[in-house]
Protein backbone atom coordinates (compact mmCIF):
# COMPACT_ATOMS: atom_id res chain seq x y z
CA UNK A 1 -8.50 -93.47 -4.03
CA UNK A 2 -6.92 -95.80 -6.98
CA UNK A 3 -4.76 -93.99 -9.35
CA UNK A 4 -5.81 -94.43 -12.96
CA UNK A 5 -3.29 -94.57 -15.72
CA UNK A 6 -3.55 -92.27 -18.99
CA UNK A 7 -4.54 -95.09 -21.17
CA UNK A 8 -7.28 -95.89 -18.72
CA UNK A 9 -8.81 -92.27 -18.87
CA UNK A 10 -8.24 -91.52 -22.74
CA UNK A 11 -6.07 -88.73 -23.97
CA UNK A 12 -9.16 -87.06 -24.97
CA UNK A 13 -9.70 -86.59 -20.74
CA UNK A 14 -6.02 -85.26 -20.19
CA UNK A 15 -6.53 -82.16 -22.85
CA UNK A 16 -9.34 -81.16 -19.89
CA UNK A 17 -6.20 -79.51 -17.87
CA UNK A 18 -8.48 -77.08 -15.79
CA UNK A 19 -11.42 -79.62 -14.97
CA UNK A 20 -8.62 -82.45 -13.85
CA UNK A 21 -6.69 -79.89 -12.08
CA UNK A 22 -9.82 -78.49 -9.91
CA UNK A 23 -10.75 -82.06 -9.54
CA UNK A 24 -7.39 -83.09 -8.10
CA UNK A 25 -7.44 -80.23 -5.35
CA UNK A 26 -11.10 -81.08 -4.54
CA UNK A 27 -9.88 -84.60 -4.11
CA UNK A 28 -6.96 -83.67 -1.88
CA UNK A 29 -8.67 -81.23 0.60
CA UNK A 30 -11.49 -83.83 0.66
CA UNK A 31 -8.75 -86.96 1.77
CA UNK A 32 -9.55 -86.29 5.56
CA UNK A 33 -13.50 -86.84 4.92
CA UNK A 34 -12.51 -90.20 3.12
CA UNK A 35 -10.50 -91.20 5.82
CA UNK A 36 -12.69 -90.72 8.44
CA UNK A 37 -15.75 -91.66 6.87
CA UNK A 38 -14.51 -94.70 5.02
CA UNK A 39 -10.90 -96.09 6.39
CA UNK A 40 -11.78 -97.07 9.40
CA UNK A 41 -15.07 -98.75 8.76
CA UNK A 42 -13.31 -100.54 5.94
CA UNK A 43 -10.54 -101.75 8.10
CA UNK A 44 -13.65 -102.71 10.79
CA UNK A 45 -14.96 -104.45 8.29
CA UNK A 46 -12.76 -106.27 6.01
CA UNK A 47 -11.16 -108.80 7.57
CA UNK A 48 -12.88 -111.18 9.69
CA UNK A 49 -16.47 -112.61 8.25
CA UNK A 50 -17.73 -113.12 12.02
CA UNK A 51 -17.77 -109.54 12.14
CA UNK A 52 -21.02 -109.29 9.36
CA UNK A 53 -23.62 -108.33 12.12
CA UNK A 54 -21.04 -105.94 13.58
CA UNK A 55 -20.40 -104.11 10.16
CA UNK A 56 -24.26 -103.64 9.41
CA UNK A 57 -25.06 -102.21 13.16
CA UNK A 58 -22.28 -99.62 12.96
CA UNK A 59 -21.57 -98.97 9.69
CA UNK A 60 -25.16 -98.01 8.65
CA UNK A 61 -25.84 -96.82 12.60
CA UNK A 62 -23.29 -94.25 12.12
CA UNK A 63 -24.29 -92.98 8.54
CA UNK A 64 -27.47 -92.58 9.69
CA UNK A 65 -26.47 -90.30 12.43
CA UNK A 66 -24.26 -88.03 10.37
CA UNK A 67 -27.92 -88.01 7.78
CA UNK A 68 -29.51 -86.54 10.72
CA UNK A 69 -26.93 -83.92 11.10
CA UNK A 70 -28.51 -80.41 10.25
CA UNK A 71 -25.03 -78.64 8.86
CA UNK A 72 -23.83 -81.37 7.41
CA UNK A 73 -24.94 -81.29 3.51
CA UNK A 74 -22.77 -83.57 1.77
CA UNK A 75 -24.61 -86.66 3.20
CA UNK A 76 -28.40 -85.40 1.39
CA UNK A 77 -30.00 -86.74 -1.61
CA UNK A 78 -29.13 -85.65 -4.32
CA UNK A 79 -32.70 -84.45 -5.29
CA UNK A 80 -32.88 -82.21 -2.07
CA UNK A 81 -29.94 -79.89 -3.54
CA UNK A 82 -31.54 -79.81 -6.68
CA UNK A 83 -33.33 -76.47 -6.27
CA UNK A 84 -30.23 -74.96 -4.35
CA UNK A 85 -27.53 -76.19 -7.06
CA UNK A 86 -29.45 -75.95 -10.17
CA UNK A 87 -26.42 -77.87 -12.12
CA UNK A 88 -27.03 -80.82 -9.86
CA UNK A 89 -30.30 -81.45 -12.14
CA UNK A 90 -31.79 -84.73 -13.19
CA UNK A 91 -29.27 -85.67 -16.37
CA UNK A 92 -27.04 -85.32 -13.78
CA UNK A 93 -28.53 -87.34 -10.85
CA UNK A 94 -29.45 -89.78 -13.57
CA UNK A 95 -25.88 -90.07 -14.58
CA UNK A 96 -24.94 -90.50 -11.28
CA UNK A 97 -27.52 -93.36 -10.62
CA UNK A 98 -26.87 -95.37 -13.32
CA UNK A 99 -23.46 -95.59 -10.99
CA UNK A 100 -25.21 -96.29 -7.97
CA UNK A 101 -24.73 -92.83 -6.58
CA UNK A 102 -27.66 -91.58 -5.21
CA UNK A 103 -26.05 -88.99 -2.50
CA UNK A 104 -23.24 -87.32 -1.52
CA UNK A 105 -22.40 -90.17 1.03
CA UNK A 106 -22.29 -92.41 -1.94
CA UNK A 107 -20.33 -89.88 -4.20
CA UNK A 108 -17.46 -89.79 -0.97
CA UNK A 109 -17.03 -93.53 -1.03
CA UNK A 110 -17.18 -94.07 -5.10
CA UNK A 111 -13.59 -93.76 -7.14
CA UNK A 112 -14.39 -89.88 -8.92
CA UNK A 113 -11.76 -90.17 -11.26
CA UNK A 114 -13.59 -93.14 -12.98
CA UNK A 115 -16.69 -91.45 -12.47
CA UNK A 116 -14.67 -88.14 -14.15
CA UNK A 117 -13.52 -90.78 -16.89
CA UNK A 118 -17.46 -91.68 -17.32
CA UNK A 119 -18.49 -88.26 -17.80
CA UNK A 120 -16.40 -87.40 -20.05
CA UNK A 121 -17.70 -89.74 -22.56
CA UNK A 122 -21.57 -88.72 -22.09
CA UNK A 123 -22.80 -85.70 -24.65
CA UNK A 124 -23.19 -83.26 -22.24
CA UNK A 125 -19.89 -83.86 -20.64
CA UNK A 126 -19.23 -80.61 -19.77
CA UNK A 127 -22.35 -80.03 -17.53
CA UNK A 128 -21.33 -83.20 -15.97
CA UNK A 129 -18.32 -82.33 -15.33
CA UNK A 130 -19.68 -79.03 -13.22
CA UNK A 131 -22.15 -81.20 -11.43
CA UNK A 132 -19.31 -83.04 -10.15
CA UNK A 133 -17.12 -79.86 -9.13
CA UNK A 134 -19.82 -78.54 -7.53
CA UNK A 135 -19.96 -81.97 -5.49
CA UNK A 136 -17.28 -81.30 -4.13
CA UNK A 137 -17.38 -77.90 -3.83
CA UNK A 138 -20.42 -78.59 -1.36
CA UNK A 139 -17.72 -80.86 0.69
CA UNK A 140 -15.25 -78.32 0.76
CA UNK A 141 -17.43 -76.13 2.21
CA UNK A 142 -17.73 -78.20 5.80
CA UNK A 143 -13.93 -77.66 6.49
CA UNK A 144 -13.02 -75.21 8.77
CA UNK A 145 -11.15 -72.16 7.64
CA UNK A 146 -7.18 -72.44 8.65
CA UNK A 147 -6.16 -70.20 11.38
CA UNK A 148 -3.07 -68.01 12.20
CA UNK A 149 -1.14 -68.21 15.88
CA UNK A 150 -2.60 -64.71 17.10
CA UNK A 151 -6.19 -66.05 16.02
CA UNK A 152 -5.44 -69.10 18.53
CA UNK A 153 -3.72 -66.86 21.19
CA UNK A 154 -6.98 -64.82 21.22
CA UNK A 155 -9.36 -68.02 21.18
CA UNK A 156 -7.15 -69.45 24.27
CA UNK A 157 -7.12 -66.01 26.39
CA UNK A 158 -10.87 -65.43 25.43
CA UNK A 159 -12.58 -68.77 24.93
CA UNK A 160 -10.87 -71.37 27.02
CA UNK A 161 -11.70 -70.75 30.07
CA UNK A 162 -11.18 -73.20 33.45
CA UNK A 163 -14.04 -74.71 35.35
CA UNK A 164 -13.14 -75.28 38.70
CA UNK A 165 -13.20 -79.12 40.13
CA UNK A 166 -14.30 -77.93 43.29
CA UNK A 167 -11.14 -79.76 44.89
CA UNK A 168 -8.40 -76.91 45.83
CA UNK A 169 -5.49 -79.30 45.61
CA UNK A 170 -6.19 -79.72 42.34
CA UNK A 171 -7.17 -76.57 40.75
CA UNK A 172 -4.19 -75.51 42.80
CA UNK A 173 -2.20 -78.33 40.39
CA UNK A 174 -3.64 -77.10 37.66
CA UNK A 175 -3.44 -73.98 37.51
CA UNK A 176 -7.66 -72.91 38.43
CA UNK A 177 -9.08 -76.29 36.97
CA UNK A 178 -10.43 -77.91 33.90
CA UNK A 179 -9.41 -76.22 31.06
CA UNK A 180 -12.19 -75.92 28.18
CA UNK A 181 -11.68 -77.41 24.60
CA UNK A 182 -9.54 -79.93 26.07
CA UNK A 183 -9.81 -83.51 26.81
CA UNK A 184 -8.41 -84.43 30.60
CA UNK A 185 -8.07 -88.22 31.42
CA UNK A 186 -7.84 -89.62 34.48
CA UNK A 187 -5.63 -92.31 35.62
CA UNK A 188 -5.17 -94.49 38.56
CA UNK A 189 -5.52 -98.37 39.91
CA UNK A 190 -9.09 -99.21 41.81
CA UNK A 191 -10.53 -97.25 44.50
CA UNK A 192 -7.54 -94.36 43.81
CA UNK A 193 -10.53 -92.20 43.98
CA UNK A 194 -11.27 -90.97 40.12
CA UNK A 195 -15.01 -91.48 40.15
CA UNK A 196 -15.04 -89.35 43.30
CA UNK A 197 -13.18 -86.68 41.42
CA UNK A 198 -15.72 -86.94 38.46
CA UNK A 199 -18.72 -86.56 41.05
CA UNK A 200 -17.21 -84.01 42.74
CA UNK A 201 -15.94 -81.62 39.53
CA UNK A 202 -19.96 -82.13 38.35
CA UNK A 203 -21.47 -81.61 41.85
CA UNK A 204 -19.58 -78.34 41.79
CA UNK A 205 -20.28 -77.28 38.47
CA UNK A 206 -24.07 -78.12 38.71
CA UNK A 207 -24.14 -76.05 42.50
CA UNK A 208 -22.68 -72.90 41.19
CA UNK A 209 -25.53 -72.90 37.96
CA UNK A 210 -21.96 -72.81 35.85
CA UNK A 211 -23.93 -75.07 32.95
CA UNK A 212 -25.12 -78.46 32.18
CA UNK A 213 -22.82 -81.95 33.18
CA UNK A 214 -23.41 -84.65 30.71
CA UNK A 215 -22.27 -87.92 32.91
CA UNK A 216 -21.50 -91.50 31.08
CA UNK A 217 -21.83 -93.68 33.65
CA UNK A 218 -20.20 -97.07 32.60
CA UNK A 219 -20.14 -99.28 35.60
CA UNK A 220 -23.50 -98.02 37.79
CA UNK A 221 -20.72 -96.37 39.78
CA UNK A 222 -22.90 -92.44 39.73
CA UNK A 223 -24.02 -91.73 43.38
CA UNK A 224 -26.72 -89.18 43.88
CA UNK A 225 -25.99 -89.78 47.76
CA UNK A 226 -22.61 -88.56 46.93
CA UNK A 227 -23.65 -85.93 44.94
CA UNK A 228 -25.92 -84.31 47.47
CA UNK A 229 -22.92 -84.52 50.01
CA UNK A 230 -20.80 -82.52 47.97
CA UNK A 231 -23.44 -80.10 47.42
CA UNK A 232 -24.07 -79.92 51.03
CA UNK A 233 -20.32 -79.40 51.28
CA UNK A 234 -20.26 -76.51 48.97
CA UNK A 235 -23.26 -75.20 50.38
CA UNK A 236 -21.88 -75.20 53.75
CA UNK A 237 -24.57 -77.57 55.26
CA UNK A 238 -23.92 -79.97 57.98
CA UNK A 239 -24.91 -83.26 55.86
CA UNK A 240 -26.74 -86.51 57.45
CA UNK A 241 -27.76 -89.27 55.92
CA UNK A 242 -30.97 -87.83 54.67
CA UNK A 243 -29.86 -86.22 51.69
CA UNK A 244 -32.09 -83.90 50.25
CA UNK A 245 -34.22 -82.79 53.76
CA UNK A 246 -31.49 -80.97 55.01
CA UNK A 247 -29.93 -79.19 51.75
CA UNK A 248 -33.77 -78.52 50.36
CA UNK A 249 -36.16 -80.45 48.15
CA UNK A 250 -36.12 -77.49 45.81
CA UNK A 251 -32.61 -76.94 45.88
CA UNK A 252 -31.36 -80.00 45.73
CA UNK A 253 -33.52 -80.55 42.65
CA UNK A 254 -31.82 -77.77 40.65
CA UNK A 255 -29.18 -79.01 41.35
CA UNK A 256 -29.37 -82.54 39.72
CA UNK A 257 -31.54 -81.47 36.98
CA UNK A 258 -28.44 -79.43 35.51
CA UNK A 259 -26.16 -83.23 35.56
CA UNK A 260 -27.56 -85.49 32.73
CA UNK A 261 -26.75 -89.20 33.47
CA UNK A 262 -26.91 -91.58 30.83
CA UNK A 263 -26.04 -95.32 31.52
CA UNK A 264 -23.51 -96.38 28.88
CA UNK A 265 -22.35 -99.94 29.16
CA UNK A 266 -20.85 -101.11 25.17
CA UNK A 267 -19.13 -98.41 23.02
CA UNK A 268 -21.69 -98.34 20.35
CA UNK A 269 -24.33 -96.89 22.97
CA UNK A 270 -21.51 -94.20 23.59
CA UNK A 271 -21.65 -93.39 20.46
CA UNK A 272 -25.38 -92.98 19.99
CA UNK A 273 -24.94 -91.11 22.84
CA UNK A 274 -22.00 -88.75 21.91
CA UNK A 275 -23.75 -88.37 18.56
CA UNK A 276 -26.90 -87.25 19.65
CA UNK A 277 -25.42 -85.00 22.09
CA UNK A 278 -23.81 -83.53 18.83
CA UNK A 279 -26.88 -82.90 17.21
CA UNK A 280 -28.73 -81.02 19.96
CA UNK A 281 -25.70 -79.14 20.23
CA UNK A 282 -25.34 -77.74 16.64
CA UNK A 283 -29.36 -77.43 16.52
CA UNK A 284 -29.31 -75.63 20.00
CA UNK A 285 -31.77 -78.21 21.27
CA UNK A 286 -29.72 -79.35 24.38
CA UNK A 287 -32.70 -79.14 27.60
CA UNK A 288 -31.23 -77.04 30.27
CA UNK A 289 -28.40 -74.88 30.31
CA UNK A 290 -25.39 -74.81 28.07
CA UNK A 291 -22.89 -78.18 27.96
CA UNK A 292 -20.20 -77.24 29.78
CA UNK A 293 -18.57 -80.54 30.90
CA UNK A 294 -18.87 -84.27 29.60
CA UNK A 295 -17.50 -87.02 31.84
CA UNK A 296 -16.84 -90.65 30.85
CA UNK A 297 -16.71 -92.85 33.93
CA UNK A 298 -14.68 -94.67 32.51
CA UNK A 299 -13.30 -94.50 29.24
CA UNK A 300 -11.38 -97.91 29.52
CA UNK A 301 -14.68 -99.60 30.59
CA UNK A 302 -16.19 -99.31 27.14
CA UNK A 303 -12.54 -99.45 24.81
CA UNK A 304 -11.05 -102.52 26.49
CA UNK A 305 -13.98 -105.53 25.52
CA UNK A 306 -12.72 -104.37 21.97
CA UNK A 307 -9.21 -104.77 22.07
CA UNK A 308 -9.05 -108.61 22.39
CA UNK A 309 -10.43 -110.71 19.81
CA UNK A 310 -11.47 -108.58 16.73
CA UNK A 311 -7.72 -106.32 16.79
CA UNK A 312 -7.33 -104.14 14.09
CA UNK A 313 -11.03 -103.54 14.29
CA UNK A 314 -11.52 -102.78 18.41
CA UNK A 315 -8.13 -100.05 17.69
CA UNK A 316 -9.83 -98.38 14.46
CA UNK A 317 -13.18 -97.72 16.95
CA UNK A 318 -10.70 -96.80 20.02
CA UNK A 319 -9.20 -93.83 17.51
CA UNK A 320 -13.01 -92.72 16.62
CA UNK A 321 -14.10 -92.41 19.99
CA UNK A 322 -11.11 -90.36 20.98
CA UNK A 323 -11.42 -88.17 17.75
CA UNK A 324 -15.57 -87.28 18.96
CA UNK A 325 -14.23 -86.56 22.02
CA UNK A 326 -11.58 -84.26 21.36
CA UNK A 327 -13.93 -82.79 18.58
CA UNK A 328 -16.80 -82.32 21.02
CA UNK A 329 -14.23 -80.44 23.37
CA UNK A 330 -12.92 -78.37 20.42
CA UNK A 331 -15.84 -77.05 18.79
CA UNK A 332 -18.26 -76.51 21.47
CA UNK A 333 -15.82 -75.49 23.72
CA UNK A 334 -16.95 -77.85 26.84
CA UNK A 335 -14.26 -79.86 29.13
CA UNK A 336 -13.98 -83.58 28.41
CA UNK A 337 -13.06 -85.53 31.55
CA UNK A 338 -12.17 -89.63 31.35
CA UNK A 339 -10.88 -91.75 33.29
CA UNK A 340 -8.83 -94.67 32.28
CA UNK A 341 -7.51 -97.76 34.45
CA UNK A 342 -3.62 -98.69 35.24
CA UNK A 343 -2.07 -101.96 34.33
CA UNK A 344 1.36 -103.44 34.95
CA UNK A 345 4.11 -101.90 33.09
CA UNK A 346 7.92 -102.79 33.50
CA UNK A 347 9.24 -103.82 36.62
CA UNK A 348 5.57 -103.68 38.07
CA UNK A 349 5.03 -100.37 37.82
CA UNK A 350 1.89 -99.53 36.87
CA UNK A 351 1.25 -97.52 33.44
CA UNK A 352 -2.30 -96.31 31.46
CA UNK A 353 -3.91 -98.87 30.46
CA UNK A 354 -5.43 -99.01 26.50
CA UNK A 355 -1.63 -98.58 25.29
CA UNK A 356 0.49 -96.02 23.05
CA UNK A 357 -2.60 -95.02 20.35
CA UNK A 358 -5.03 -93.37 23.33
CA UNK A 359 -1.63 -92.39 25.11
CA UNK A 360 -2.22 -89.33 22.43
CA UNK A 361 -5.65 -88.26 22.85
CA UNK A 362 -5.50 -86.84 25.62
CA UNK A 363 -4.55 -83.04 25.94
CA UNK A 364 -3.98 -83.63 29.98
CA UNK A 365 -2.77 -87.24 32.14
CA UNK A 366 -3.37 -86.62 35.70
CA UNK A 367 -2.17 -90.03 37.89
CA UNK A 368 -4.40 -90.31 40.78
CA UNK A 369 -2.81 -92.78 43.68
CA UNK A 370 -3.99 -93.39 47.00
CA UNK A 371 -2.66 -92.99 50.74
CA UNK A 372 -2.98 -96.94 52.31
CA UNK A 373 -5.26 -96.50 55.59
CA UNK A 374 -7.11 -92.61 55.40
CA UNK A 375 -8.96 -91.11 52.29
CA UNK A 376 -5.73 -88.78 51.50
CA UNK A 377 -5.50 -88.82 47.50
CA UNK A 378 -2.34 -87.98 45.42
CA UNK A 379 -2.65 -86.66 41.75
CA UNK A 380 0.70 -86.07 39.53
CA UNK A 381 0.83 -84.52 36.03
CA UNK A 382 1.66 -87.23 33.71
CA UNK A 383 1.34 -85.14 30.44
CA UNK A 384 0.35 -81.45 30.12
CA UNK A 385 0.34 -78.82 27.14
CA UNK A 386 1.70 -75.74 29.53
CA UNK A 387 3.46 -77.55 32.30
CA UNK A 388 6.18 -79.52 33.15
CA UNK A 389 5.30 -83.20 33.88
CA UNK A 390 5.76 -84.51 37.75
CA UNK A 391 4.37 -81.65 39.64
CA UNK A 392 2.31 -83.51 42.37
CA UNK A 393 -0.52 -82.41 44.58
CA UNK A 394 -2.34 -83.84 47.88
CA UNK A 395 -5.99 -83.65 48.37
CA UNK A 396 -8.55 -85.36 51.02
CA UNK A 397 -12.20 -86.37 49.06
């Protein structure tokens, strides 16, 4: 927000210590809305004029979505919190129009200490004044109360559990699995084996009735032949090539109807995707049982395209997408698994690719590599929140 000088305000505004003082801690604890609602598509949109069908798609895509959103409230009308915040009443939503403010989503994105300045020359300044404190009083309210260490401790040792991959080398690794309310990525070059891992940690989870999978399937790589193997495995079937005779037409069925498979080929379809999947969350209208895991196959697939031509712009969408992830993971308490590509790093050897900004979204970095000539996998710990990084593991798929 632009600072505005005393002279620009009036000194009849400054002798209003207590309204300028609420409004400047409204304003403050409100900065991380701003940022996330505004910064970024301002930076997407700013610089390059090639980019004008690109700002309208996402830009009004994505306010759209968060209108939908049942809890959130600061993006309604203002007319639909008239009867619930009586002081939000028409000489103030008239005020506020004659500024082109028609909702909260407007009132985030428009400078409030000019609007503040505004008010306070109007006759009923004062009631003005409330209607805007209110405002943001409303936005206040969506932020999650702060929390103490031995609130966390108890969240970690009651909440976040492990789900199970289904591949004992590496719940071995990791101590039981997947942890929840975390994002996992995994890295590796081609055919190193992460898309088997992904089909086999949701063929598992989907067998044992542990919850819905949510699969984004970027590159038509998701194999219900594979699936159904790995079931049969679990199920300790002798598998043939027809898949669901010998495992059951019934079983096999529940089994696939608990993995959700959405093709996802351009990050704004992810997006639409990862939004909706929001929504039916926080409504509980999810089909099926609860969301336990959500796998990106891959990541990089989507993030890279981005990264070339339009710069600033493909890195401002990179950090959204791995800010909804990690906020999926945190606040419905589901695992996140990714994968992500290698590329050639110093002296040839080979590093994550989509460089130092997405080298900190993720809470766990698992390296997959493979064994030249059988289908033995290695996986090493690249980064991990309660281990040491380089413990390595050996697994067959």
């Amino acid at each position: 927000m632009r600072s505005l000088s005393k002279s620009g305000l009036g000194s009849e505004w400054y002798h209003s210590h207590n309204f300028k003082k609420e409004l400047a801690k409204k304003t403050k604890k409100t900065s991380s809305i701003i940022f996330f609602l505004k910064k970024p598509m301002q930076r997407v949109i700013r610089q390059n004029a090639d980019l004008a069908a690109f700002r309208s798609f996402e830009l009004n895509s994505y306010l759209k979505r968060l209108r939908r959103k049942k809890r959130v409230k600061e993006m309604a009308p203002f007319k639909a919190l008239e009867l619930e915040y009586p002081i939000i009443d028409s000489n103030f939503q008239t005020f506020c129009a004659s500024h082109g403010i028609l909702s909260v989503e407007d009132f985030l994105i428009h400078d409030l200490y000019e609007l503040a300045a505004f008010a306070k020359q109007q006759p009923t300044s004062e009631k003005l004044e409330q209607g805007i404190t209110q405002i943001l009083s409303i936005i206040d309210a969506q932020h999650q109360p702060w929390v103490n260490g031995m609130q966390l401790l108890d969240d970690a040792l009651h909440r976040k559990h492990v789900i199970p991959t289904g591949c004992e080398g590496v719940d071995l690794l990791l101590g039981g699995g997947l942890l929840e309310g975390q994002l996992t990525e995994l890295v590796g070059p081609s055919s190193s084996g992460k898309t088997q891992v992904c089909l086999l940690a949701a063929s598992y989870l989907a067998s044992k009735h542990m919850g819905t999978v949510v699969y984004l399937d970027t590159g038509n790589s998701f194999s219900t032949q594979r699936i159904a193997e790995f079931v049969g495995r679990f199920s300790n079937h002798m598998f043939s090539q027809v898949i669901p005779l010998l495992l059951g037409q019934r079983n096999f069925q529940k089994v696939m109807n608990n993995i959700l498979c959405h093709s996802v080929f351009d990050i704004f379809t992810m997006f639409n995707v990862l939004h909706q999947l929001e929504f039916n969350l926080k409504s509980q209208l999810q089909k099926g049982g609860q969301v336990r895991l959500l796998i990106v196959d891959s990541i990089s697939s989507l993030i890279t395209p981005i990264l070339g031509n339009i710069g600033s712009q493909g890195r401002a969408l990179m950090t959204s997408a791995g800010y909804l992830l990690k906020k999926l993971a945190h606040e419905h308490n589901i695992v996140v698994l990714v994968t992500n590509h290698t590329v050639g790093g110093e002296r040839g050897i080979p590093k994550p690719a989509l460089g130092q900004i997405w080298k900190t979204v993720a809470h766990v970095r698992l390296l997959l590599s493979a064994d030249h000539g059988n289908d033995t996998r290695s996986i090493s710990v690249l980064k991990h929140p309660s281990m040491a990084s380089g413990k390595v593991a050996r697994f067959r798929v």
